[in-house]
PDB file of N, CA and C in Angstrom:
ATOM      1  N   UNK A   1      51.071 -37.015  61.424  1.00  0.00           N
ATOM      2  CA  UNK A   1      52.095 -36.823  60.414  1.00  0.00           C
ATOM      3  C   UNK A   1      53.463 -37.067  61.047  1.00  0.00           C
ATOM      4  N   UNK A   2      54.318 -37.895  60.516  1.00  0.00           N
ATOM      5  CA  UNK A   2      55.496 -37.906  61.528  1.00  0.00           C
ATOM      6  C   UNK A   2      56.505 -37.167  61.278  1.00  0.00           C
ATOM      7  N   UNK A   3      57.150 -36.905  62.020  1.00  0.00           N
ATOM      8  CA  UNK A   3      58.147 -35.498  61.999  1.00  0.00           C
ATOM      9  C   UNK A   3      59.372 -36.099  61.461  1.00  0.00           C
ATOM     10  N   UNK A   4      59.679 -35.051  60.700  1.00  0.00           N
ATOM     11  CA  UNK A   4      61.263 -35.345  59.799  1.00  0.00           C
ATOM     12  C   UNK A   4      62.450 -35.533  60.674  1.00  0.00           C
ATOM     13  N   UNK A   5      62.938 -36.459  60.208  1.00  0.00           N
ATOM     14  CA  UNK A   5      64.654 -36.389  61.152  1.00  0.00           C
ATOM     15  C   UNK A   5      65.752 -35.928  60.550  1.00  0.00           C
ATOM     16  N   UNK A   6      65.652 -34.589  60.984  1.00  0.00           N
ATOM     17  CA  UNK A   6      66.867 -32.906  60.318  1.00  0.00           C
ATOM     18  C   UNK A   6      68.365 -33.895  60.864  1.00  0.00           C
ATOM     19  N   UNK A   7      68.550 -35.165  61.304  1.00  0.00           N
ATOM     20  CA  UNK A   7      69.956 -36.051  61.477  1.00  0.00           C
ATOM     21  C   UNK A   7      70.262 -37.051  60.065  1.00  0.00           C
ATOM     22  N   UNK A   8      68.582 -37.351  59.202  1.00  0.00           N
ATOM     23  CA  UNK A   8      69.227 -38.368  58.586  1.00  0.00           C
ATOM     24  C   UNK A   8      69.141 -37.965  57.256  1.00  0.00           C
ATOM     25  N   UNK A   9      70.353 -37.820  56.407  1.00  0.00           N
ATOM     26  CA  UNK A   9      70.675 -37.816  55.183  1.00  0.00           C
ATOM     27  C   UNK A   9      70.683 -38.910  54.175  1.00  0.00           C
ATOM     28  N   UNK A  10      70.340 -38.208  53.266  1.00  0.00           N
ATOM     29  CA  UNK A  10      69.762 -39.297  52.116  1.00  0.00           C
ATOM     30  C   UNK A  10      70.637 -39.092  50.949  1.00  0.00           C
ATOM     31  N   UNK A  11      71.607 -40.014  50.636  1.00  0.00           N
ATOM     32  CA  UNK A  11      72.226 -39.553  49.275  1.00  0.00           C
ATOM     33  C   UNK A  11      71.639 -39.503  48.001  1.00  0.00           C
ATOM     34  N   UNK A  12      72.274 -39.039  47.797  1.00  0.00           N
ATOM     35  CA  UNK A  12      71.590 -38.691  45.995  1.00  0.00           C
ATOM     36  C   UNK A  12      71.935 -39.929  45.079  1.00  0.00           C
ATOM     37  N   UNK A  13      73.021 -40.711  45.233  1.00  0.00           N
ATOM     38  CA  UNK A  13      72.988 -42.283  44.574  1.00  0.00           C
ATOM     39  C   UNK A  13      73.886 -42.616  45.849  1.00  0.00           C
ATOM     40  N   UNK A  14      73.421 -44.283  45.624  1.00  0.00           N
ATOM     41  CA  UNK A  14      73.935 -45.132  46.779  1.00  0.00           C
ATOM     42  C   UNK A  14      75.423 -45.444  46.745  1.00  0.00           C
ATOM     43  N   UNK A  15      76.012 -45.202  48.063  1.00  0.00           N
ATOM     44  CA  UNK A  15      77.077 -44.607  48.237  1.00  0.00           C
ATOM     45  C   UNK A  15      77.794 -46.625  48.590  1.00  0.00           C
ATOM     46  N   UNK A  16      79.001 -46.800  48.121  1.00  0.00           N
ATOM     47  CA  UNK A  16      79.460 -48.523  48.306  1.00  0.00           C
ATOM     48  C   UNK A  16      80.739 -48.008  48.899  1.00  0.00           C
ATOM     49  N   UNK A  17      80.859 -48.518  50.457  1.00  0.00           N
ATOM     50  CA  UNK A  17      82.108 -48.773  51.024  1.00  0.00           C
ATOM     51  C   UNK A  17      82.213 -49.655  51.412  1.00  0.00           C
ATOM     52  N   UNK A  18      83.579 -50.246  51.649  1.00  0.00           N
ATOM     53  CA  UNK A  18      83.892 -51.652  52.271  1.00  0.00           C
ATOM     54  C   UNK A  18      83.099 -52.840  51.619  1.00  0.00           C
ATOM     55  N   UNK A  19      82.443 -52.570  49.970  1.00  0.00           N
ATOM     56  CA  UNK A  19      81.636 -53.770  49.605  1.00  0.00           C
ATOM     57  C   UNK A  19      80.150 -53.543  50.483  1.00  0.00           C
ATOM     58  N   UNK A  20      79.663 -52.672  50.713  1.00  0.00           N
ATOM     59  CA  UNK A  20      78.605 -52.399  51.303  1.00  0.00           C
ATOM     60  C   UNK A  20      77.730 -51.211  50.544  1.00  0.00           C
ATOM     61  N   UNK A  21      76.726 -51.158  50.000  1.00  0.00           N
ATOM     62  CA  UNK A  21      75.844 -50.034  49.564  1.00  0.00           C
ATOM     63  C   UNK A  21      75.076 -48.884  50.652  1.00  0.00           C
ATOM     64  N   UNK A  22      74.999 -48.352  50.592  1.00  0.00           N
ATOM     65  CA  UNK A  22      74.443 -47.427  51.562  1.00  0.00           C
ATOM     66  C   UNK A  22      73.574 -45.587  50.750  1.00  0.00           C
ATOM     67  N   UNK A  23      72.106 -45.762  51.286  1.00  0.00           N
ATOM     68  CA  UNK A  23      71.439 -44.894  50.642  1.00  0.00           C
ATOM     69  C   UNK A  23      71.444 -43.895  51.515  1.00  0.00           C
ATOM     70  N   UNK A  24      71.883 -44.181  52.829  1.00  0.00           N
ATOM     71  CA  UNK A  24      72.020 -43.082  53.852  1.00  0.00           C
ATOM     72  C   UNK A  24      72.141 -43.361  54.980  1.00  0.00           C
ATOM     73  N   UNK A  25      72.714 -42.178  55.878  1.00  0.00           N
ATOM     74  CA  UNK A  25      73.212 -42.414  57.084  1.00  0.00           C
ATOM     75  C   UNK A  25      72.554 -41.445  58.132  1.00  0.00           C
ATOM     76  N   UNK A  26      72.389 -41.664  59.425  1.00  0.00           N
ATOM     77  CA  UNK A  26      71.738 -41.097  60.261  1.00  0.00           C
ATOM     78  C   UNK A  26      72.380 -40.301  61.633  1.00  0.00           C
ATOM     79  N   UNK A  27      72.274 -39.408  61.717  1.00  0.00           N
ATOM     80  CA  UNK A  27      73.846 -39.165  62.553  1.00  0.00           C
ATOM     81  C   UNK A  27      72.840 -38.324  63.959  1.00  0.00           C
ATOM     82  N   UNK A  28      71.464 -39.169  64.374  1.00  0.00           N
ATOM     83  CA  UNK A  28      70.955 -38.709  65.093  1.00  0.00           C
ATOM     84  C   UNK A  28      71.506 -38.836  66.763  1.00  0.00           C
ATOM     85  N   UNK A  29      72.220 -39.788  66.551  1.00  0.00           N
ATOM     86  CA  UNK A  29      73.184 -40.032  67.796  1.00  0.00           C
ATOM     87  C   UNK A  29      74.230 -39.538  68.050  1.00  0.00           C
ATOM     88  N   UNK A  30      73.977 -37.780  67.438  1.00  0.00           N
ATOM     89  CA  UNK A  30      74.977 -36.841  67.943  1.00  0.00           C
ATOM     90  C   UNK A  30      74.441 -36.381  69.240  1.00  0.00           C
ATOM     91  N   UNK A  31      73.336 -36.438  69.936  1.00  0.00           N
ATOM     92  CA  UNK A  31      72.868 -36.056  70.861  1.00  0.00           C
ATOM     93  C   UNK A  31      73.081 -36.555  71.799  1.00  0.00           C
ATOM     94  N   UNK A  32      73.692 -37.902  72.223  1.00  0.00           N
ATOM     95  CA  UNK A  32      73.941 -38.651  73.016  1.00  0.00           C
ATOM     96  C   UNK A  32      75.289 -38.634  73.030  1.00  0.00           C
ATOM     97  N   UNK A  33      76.410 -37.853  72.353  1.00  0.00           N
ATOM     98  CA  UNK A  33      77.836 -37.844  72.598  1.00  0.00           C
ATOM     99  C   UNK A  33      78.025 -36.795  73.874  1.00  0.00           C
ATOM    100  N   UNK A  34      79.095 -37.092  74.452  1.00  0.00           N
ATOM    101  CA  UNK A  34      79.391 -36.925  75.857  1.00  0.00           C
ATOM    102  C   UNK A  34      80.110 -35.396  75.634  1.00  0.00           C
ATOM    103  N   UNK A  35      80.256 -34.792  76.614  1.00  0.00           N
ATOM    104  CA  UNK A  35      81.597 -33.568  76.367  1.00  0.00           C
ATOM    105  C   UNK A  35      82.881 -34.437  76.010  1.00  0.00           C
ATOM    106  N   UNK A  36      82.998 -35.524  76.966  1.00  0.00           N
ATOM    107  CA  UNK A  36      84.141 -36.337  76.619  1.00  0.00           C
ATOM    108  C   UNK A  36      84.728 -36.558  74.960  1.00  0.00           C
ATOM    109  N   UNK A  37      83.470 -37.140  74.282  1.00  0.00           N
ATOM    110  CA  UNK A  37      83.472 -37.440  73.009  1.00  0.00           C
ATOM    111  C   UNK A  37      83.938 -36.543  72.254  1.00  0.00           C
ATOM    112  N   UNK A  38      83.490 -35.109  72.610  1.00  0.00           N
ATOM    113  CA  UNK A  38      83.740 -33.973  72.368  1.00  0.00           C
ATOM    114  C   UNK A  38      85.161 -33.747  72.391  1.00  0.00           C
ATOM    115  N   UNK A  39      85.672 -33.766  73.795  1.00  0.00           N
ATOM    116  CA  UNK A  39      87.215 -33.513  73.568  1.00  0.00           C
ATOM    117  C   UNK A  39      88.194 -34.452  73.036  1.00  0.00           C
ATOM    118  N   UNK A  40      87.768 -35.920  72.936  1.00  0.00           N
ATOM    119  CA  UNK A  40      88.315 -36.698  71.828  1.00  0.00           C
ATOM    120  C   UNK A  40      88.280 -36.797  71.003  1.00  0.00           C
ATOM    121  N   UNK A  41      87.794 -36.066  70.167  1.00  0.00           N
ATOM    122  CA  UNK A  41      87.543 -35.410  68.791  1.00  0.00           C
ATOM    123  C   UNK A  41      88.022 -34.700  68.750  1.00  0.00           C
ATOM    124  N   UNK A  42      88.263 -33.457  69.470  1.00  0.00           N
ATOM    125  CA  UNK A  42      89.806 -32.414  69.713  1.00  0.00           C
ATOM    126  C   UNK A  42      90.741 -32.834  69.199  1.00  0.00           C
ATOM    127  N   UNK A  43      91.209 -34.153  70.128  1.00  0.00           N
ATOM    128  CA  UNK A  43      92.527 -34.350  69.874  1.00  0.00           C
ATOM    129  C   UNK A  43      92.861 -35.269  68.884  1.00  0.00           C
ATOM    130  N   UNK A  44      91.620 -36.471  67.889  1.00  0.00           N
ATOM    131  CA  UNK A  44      91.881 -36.419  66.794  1.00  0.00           C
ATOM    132  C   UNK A  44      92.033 -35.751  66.034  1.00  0.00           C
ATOM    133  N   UNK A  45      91.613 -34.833  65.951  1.00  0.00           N
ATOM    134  CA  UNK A  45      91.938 -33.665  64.892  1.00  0.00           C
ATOM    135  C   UNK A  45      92.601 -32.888  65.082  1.00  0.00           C
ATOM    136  N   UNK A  46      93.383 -32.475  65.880  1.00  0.00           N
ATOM    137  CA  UNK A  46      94.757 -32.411  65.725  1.00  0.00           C
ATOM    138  C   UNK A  46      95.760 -33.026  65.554  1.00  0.00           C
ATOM    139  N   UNK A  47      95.411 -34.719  66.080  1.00  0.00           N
ATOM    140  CA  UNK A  47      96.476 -35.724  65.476  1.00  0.00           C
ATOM    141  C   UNK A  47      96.390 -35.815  64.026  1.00  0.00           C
ATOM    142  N   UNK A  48      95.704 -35.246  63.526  1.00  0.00           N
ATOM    143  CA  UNK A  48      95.758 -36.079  62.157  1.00  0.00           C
ATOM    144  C   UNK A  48      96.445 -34.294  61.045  1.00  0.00           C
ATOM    145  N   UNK A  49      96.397 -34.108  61.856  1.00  0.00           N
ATOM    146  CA  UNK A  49      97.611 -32.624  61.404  1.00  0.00           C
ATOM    147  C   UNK A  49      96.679 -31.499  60.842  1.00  0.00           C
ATOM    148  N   UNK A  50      95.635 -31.545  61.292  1.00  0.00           N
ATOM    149  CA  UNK A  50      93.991 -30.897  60.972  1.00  0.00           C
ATOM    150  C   UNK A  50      94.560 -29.393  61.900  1.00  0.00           C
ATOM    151  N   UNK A  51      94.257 -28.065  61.671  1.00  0.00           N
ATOM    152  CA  UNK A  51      94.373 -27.027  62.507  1.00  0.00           C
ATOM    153  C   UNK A  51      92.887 -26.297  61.993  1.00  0.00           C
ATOM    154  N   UNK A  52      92.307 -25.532  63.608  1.00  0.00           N
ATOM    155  CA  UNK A  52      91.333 -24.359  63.061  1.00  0.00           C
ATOM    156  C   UNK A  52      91.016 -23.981  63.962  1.00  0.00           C
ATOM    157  N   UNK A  53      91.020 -22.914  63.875  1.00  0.00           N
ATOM    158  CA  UNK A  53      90.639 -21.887  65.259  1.00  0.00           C
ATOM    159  C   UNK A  53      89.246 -22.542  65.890  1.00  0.00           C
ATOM    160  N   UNK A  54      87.951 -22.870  65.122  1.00  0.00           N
ATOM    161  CA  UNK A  54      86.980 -23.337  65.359  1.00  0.00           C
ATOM    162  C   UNK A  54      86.831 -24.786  64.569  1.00  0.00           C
ATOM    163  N   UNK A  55      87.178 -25.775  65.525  1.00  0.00           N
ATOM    164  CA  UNK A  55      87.165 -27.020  64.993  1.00  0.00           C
ATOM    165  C   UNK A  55      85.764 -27.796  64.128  1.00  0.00           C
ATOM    166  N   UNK A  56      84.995 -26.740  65.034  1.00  0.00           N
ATOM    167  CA  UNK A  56      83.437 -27.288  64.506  1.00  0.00           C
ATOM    168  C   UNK A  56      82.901 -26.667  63.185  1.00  0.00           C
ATOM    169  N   UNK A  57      83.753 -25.731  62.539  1.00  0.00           N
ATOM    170  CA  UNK A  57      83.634 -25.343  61.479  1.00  0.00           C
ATOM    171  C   UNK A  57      84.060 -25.806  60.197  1.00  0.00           C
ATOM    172  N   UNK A  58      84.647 -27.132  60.160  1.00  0.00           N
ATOM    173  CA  UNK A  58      85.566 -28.139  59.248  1.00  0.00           C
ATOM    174  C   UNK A  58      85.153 -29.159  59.057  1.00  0.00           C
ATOM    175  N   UNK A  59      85.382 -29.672  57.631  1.00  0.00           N
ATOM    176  CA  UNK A  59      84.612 -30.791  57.514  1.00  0.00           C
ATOM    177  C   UNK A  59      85.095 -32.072  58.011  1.00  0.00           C
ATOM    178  N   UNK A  60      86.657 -31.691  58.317  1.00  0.00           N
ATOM    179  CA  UNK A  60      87.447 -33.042  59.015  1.00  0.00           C
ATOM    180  C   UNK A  60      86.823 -33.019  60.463  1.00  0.00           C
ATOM    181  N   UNK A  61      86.165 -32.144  61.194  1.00  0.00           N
ATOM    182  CA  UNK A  61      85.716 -32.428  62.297  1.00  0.00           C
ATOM    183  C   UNK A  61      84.232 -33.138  62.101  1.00  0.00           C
ATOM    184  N   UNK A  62      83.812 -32.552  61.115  1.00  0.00           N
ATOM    185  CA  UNK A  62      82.371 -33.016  60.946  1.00  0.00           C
ATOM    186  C   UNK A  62      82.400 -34.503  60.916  1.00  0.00           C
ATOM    187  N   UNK A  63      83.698 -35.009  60.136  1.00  0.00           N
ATOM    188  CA  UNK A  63      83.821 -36.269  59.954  1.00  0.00           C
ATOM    189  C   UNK A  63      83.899 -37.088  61.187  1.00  0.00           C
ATOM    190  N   UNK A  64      84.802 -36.396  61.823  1.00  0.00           N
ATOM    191  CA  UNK A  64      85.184 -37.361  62.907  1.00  0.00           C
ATOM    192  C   UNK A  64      83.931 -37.092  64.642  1.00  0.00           C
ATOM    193  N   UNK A  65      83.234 -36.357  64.196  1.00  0.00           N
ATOM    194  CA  UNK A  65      82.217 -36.577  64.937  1.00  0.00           C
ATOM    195  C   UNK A  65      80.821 -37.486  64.597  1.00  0.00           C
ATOM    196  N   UNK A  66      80.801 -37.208  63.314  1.00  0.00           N
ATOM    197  CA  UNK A  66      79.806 -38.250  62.539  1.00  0.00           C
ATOM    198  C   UNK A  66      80.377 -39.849  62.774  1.00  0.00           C
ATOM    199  N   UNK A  67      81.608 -40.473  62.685  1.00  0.00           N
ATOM    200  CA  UNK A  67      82.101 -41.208  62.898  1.00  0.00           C
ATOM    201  C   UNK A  67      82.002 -41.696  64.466  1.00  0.00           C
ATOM    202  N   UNK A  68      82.064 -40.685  64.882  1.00  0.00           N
ATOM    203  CA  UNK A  68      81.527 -40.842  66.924  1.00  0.00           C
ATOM    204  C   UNK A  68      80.356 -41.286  66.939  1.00  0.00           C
ATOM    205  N   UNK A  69      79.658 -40.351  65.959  1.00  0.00           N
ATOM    206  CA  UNK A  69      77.888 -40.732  66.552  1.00  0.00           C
ATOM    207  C   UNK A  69      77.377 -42.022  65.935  1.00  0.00           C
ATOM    208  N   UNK A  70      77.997 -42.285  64.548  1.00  0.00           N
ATOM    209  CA  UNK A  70      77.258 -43.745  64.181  1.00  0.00           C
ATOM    210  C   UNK A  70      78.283 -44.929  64.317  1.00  0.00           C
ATOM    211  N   UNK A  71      78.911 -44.419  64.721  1.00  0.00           N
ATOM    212  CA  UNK A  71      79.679 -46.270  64.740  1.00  0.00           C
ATOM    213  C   UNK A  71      80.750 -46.902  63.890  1.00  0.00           C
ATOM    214  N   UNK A  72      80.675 -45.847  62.746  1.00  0.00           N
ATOM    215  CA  UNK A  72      81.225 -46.148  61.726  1.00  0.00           C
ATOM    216  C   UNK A  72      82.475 -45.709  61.499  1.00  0.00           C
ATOM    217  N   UNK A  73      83.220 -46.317  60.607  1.00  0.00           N
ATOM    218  CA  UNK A  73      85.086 -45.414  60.546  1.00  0.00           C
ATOM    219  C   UNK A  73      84.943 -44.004  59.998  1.00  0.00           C
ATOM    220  N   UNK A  74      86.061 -42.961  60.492  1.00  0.00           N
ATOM    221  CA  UNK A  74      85.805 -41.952  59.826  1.00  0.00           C
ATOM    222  C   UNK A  74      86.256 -41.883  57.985  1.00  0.00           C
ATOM    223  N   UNK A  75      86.694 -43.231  57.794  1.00  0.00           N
ATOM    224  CA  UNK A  75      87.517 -43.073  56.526  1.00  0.00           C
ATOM    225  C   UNK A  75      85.735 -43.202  55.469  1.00  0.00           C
ATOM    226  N   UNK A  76      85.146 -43.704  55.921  1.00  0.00           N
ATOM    227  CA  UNK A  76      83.354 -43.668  55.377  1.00  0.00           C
ATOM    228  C   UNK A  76      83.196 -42.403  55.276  1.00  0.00           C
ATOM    229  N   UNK A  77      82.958 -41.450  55.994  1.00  0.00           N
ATOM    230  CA  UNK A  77      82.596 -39.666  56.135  1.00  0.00           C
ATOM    231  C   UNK A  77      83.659 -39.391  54.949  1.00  0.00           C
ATOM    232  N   UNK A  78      85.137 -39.425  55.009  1.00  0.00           N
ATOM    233  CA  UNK A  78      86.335 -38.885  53.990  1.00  0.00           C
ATOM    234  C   UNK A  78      85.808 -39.185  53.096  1.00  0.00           C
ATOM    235  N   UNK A  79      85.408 -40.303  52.658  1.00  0.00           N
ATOM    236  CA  UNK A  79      85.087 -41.336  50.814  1.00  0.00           C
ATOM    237  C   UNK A  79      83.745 -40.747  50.973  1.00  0.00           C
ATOM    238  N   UNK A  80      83.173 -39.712  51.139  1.00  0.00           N
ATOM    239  CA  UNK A  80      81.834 -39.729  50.555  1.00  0.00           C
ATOM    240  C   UNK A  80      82.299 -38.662  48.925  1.00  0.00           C
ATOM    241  N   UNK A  81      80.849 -38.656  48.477  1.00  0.00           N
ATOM    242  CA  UNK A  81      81.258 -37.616  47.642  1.00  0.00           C
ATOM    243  C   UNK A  81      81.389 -36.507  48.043  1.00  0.00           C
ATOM    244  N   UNK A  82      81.411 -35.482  47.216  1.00  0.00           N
ATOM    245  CA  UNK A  82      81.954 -34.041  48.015  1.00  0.00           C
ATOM    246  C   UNK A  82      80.458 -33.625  48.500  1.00  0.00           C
ATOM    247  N   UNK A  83      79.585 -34.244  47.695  1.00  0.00           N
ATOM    248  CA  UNK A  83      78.035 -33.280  48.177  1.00  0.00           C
ATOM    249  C   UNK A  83      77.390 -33.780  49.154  1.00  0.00           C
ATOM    250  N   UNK A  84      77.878 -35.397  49.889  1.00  0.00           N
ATOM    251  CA  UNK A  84      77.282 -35.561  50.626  1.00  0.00           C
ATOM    252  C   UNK A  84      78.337 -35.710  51.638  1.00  0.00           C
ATOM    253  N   UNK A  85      79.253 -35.089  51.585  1.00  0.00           N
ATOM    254  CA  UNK A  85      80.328 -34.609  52.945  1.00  0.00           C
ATOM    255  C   UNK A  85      79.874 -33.155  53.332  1.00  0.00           C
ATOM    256  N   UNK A  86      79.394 -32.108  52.294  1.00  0.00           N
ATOM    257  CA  UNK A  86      79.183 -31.582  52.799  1.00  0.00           C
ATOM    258  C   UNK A  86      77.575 -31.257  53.371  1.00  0.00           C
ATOM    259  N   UNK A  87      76.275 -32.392  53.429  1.00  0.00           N
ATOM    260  CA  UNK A  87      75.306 -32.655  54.056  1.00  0.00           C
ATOM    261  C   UNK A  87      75.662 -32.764  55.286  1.00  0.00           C
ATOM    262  N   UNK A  88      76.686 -33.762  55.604  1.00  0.00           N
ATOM    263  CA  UNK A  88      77.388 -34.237  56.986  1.00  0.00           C
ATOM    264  C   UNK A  88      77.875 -33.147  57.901  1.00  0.00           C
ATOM    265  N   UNK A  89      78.859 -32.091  57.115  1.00  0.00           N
ATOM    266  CA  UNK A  89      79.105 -30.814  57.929  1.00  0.00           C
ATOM    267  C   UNK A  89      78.005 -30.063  57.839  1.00  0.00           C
ATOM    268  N   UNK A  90      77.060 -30.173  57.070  1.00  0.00           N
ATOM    269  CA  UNK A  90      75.831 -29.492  57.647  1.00  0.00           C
ATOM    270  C   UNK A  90      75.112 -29.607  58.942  1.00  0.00           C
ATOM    271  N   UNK A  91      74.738 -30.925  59.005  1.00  0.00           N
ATOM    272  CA  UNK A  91      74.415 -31.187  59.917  1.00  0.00           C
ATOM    273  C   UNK A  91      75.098 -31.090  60.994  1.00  0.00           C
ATOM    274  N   UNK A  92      76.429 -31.451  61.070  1.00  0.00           N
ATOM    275  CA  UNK A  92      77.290 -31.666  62.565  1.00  0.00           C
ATOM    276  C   UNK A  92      77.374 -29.750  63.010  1.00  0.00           C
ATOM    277  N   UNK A  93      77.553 -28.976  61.770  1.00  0.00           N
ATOM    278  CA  UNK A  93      77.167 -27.624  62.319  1.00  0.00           C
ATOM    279  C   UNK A  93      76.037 -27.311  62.983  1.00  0.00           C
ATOM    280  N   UNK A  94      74.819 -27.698  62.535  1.00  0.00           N
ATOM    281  CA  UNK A  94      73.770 -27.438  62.734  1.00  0.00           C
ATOM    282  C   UNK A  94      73.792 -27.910  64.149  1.00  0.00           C
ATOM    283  N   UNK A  95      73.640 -29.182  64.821  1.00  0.00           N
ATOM    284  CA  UNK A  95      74.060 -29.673  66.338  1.00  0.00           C
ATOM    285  C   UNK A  95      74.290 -28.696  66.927  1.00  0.00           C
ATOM    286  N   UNK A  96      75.613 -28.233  66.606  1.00  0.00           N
ATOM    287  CA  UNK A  96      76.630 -27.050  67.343  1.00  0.00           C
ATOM    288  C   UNK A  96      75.370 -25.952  67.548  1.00  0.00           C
ATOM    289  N   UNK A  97      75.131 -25.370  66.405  1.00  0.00           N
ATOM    290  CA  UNK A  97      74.227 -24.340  66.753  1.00  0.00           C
ATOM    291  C   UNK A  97      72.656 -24.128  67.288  1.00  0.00           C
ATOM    292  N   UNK A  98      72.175 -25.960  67.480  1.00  0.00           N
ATOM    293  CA  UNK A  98      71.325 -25.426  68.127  1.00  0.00           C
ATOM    294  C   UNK A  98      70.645 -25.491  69.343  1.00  0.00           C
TER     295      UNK A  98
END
């Protein structure tokens, strides 16, 4: 039986950016981000005028780490809908915690 991947999200209708359709995204290559990646994501998110005591608790971080792990711009993570931005901070929490 093959085991589920708790990284890849499936939208509920297909999501079109940049002229591109997309049924989902996979953000299993959060596991392979560096501490580095980590603290450059810090300091985007504070450049972008983002504040929080716990950065990993926000969905602007969620974004801009999801954006680390697949490749993709973070302005893709911003334009989702609201329900599947917040799949994305699900997951990028979930990482954190486990």
């Amino acid at each position: 039986m093959p085991q589920s991947n708790e990284y890849l999200i499936q939208f509920k209708k297909p999501y079109t950016f940049e002229g591109n359709e997309h049924t989902e995204v996979d953000l299993s290559n959060l596991e392979n981000l560096t501490t580095g990646d980590l603290i450059r994501a810090d300091g985007q998110f504070g450049e972008s005028g983002q504040f929080a005591v716990m950065n990993e608790m926000t969905t602007g971080y969620a974004c801009i780490l999801a954006a680390k792990a697949t490749g993709k711009p973070v302005e893709f993570f911003q334009q989702l809908p609201a329900v599947e931005g917040v799949k994305v901070k699900r997951v990028v929490m979930g990482f954190f915690n486990a």
